[in-house]
Every structure is written in C-alpha cells, then in structure tokens.
C-alpha atoms as a PDB file:
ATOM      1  CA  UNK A   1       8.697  17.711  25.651  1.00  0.00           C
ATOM      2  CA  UNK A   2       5.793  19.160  24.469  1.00  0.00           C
ATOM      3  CA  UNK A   3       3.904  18.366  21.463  1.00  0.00           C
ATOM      4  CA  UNK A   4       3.992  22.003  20.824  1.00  0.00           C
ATOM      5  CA  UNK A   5       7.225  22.077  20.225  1.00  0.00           C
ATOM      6  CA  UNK A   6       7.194  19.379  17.716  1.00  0.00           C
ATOM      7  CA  UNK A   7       4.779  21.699  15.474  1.00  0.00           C
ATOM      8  CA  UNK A   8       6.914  24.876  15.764  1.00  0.00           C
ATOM      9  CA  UNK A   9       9.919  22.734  14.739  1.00  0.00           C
ATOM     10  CA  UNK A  10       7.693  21.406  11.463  1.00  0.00           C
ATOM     11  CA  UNK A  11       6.207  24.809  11.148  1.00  0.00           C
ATOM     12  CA  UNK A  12      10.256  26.246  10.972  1.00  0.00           C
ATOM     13  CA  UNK A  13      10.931  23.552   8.558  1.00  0.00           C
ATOM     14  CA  UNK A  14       7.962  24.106   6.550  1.00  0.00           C
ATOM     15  CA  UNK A  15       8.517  28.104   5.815  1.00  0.00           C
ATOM     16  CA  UNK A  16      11.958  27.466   5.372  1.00  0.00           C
ATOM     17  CA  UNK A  17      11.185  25.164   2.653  1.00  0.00           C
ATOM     18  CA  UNK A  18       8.659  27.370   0.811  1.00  0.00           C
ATOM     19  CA  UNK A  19      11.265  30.478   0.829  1.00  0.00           C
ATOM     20  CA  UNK A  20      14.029  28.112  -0.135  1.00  0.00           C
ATOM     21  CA  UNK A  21      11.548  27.166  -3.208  1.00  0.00           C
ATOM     22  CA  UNK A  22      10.752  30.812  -4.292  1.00  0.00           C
ATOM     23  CA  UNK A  23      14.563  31.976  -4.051  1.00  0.00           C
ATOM     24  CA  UNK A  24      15.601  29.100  -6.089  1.00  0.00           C
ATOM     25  CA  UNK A  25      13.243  29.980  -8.547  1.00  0.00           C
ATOM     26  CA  UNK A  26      14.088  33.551  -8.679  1.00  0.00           C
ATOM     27  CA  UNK A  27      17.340  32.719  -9.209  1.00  0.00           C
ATOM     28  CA  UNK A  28      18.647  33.429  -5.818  1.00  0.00           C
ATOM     29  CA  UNK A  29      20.173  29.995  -5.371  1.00  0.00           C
ATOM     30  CA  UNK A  30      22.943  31.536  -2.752  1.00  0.00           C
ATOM     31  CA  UNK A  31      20.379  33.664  -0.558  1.00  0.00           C
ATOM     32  CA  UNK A  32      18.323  30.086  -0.375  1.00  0.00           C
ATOM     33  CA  UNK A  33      21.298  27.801   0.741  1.00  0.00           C
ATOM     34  CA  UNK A  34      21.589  30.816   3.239  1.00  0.00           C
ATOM     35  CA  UNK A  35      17.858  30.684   4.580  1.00  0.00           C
ATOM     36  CA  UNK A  36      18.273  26.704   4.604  1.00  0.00           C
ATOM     37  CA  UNK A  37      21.236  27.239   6.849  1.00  0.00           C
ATOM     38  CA  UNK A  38      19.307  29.797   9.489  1.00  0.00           C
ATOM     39  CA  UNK A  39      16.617  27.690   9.802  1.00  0.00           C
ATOM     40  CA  UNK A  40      18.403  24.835  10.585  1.00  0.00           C
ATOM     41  CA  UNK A  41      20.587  26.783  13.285  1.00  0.00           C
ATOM     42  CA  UNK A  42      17.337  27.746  14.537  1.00  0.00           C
ATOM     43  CA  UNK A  43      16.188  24.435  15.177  1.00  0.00           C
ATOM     44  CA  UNK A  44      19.399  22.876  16.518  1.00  0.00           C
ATOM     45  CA  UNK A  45      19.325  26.104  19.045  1.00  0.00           C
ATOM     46  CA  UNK A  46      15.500  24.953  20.273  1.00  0.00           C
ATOM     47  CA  UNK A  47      16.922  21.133  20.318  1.00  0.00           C
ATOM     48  CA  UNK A  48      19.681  21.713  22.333  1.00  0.00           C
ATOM     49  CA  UNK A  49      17.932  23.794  24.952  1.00  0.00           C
ATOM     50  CA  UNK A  50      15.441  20.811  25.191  1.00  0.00           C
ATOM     51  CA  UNK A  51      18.348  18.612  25.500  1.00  0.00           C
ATOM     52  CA  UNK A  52      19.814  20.880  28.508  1.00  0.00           C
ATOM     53  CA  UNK A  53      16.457  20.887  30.330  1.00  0.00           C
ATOM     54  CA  UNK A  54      16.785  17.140  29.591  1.00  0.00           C
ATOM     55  CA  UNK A  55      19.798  16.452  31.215  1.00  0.00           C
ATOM     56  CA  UNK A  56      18.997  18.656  34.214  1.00  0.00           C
ATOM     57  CA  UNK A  57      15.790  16.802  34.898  1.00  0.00           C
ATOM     58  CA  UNK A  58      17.993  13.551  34.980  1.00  0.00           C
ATOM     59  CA  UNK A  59      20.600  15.210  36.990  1.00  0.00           C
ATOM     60  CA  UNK A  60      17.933  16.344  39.518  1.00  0.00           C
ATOM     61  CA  UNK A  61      16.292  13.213  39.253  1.00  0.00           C
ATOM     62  CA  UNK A  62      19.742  11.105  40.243  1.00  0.00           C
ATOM     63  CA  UNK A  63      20.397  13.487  42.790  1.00  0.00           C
ATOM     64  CA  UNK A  64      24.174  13.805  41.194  1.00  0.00           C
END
C-alpha cells in the first residue's frame, strides 16, 4: 500500500465533506446525504481492490 493512496482516500473524504457542507446550507439536505453516500462507495471500491491485491500477494506468497 502506498502512501499515495492514503492521500487520495483523505483527499475523497475531504471534497466530499466541503460539498456535503455547501448543500446542507443551501438547503439541499437530500442531494448531500446523496454525495456522502458516493463518496463513500468510492472509497470502499479503492479499499476493496487493495484488499484483493492483498490477498493475492498472500496467496502467491503461500503458494496455495
């Protein structure tokens, strides 16, 4: 795992939170719960790809 990927996961989180902010505060409380929800998709999709690549290294590794 790469530290990059750390900082594009807390990069996600942090636009996510800004436009969840602004749309709450325009009144948009629906479209914000919304946004919340795709960005957190987002990240599980990058976490479980990691967690693939994870288990194939350990698989290779074993030799199983």
């Amino acid at each position: 795992m790469d530290i990059d990927f750390v900082f594009k996961i807390a990069a996600i989180g942090i636009i996510v939170a800004v436009l969840n902010q602004l749309l709450i505060r325009s009144g948009r409380e629906e479209q914000a719960m919304m946004t919340t929800l795709a960005g957190l998709i987002v990240v599980l999709m990058m976490i479980v790809t990691q967690i693939s690549d994870l288990f194939s290294t350990i698989k290779l590794l074993f030799d199983l």
